[in-house]
N, C-alpha and C. Protein backbone atom coordinates (compact mmCIF):
# COMPACT_ATOMS: atom_id res chain seq x y z
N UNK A 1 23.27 -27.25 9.33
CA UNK A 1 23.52 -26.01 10.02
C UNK A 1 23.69 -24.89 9.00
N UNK A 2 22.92 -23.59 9.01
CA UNK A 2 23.19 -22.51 8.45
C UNK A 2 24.43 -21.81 8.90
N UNK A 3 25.05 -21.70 7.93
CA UNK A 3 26.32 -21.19 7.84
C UNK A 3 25.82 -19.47 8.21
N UNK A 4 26.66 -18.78 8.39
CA UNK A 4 27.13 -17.16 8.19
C UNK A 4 26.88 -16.56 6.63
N UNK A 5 28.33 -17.65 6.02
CA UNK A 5 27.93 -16.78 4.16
C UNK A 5 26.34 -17.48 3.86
N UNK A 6 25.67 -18.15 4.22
CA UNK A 6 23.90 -18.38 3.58
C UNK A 6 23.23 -17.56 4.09
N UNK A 7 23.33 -16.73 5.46
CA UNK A 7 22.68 -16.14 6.28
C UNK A 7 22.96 -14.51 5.32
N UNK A 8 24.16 -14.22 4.81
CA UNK A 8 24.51 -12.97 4.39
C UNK A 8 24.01 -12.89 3.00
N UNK A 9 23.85 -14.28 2.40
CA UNK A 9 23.86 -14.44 0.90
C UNK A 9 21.95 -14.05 0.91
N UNK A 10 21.55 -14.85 1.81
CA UNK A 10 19.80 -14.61 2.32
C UNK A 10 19.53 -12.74 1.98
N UNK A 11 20.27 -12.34 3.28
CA UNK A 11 19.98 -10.94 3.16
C UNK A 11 20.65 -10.39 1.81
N UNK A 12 21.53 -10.50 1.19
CA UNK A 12 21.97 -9.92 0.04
C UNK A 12 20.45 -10.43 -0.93
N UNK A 13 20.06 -11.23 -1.51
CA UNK A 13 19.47 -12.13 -2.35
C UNK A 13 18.07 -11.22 -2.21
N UNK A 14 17.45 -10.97 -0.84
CA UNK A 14 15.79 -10.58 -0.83
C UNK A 14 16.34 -8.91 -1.55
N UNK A 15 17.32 -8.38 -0.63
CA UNK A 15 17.15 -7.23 -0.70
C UNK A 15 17.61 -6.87 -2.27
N UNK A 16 18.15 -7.33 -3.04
CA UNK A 16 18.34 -6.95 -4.30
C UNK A 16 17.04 -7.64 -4.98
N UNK A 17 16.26 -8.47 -4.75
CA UNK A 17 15.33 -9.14 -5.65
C UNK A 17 14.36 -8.17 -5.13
N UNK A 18 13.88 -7.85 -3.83
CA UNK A 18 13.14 -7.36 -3.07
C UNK A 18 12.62 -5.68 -3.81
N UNK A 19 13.86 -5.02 -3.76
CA UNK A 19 13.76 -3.91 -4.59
C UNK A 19 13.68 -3.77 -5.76
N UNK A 20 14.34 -4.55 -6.81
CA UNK A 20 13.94 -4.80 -8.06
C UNK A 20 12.31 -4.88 -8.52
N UNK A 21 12.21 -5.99 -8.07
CA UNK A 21 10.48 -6.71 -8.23
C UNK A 21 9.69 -4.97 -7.77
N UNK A 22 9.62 -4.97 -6.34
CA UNK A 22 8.70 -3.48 -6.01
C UNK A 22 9.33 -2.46 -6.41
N UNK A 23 10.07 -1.85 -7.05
CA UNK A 23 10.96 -0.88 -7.77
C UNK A 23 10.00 -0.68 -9.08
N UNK A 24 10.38 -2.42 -9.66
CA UNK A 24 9.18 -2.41 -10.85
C UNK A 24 8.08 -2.04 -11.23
N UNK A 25 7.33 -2.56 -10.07
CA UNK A 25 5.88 -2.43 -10.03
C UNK A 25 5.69 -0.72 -9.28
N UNK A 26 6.41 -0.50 -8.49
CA UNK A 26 6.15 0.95 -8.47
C UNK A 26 6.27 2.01 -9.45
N UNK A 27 7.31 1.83 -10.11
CA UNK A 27 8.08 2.65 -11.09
C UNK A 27 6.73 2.50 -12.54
N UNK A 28 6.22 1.47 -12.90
CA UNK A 28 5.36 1.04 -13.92
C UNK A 28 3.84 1.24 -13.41
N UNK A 29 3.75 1.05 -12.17
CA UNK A 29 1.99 1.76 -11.68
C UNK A 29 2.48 3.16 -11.79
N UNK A 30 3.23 3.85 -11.28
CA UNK A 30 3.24 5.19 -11.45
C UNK A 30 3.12 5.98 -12.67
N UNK A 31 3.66 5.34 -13.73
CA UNK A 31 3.92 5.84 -14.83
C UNK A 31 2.59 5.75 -15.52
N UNK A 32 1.64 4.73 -14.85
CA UNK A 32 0.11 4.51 -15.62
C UNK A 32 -0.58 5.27 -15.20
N UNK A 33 -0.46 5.86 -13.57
CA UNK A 33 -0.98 6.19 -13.22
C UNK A 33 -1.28 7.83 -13.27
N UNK A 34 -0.21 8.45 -13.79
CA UNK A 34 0.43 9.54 -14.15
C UNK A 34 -0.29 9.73 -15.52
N UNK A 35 -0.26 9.07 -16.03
CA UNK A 35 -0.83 8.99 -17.64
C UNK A 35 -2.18 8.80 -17.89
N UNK A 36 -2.48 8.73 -16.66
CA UNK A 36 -4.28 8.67 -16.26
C UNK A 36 -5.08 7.29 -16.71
N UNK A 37 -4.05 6.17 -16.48
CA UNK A 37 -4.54 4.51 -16.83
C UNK A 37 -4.95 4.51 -14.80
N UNK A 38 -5.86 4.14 -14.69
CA UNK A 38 -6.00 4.08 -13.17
C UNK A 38 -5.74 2.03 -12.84
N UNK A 39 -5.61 1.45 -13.83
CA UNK A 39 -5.48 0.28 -13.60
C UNK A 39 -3.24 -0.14 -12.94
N UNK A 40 -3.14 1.32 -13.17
CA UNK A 40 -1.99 1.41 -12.77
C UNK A 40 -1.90 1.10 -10.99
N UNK A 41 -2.59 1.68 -10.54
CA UNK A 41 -3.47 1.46 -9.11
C UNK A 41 -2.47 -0.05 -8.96
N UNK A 42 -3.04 -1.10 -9.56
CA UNK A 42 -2.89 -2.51 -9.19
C UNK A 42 -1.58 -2.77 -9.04
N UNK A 43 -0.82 -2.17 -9.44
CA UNK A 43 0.53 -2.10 -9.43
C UNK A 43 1.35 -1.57 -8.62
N UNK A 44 0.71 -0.23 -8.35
CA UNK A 44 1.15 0.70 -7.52
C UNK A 44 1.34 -0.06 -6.18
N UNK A 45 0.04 0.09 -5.46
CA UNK A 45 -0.29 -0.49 -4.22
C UNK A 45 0.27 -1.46 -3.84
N UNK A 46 0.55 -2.30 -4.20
CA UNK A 46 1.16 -3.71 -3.94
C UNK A 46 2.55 -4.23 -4.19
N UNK A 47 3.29 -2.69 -4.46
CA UNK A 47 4.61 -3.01 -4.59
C UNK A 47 5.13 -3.53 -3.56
N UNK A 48 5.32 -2.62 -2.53
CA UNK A 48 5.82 -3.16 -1.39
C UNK A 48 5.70 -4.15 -0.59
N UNK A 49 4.15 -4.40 -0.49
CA UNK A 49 4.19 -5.96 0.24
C UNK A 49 4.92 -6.84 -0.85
N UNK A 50 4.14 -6.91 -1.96
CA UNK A 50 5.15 -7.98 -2.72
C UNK A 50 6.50 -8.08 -2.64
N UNK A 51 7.36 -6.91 -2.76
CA UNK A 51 9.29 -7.32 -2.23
C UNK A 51 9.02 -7.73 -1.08
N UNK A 52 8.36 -7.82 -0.24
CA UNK A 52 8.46 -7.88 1.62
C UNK A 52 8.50 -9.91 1.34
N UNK A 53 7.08 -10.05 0.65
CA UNK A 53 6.68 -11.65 0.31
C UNK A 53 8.09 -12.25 -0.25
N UNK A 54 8.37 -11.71 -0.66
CA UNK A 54 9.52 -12.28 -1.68
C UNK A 54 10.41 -12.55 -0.91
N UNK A 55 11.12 -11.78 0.33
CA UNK A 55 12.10 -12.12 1.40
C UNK A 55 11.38 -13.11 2.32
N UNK A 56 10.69 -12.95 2.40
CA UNK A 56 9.87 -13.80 3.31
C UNK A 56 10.09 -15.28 2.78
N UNK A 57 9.75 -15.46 1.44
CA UNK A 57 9.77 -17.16 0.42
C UNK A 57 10.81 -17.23 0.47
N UNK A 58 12.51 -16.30 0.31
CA UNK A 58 13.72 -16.38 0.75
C UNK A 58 13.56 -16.97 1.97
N UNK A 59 13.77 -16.54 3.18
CA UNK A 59 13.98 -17.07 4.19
C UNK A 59 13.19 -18.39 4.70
N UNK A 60 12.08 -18.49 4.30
CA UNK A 60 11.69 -19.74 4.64
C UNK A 60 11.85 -21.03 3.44
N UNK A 61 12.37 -21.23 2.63
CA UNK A 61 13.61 -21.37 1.88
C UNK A 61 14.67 -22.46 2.66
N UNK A 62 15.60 -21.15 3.27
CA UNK A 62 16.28 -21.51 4.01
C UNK A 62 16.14 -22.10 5.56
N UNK A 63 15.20 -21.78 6.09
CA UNK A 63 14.59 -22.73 7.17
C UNK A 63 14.31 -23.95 6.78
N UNK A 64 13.86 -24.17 5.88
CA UNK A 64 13.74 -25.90 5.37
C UNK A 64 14.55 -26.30 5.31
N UNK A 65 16.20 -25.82 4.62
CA UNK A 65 17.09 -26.51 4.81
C UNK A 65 17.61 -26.73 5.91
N UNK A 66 17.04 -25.81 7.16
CA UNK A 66 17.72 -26.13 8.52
C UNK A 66 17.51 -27.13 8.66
N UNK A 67 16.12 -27.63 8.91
CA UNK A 67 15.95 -28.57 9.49
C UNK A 67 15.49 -30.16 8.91
């Protein structure tokens, strides 16, 4: 059975890894991209789904241990 504190620790865990990781990759495509490296692009774009993926491998994670 999933507890409460795993369920809170879940949401604490994506959302700090979540923003970090796409924080990164935004913050570092921008800066290439700004500087006129257009391979910055690859970085840029895909920040956000990638933190999204990342909560996502969190939580299903923890569904395995449900059951």
């Amino acid at each position: 059975m999933v507890t409460r504190e795993e369920i809170l620790v879940l949401g604490l865990t994506a959302g700090v890894v979540g923003s970090l990781v796409g924080g990164m990759m935004l913050g570092i495509g921008m800066g290439l991209v700004v500087n006129g490296q257009h391979l910055g692009w690859l970085l840029l774009l895909p920040g956000a789904p990638v933190s999204g993926a990342l909560g996502y491998m969190l939580a299903r994670k923890l569904t395995r241990r449900m059951g």
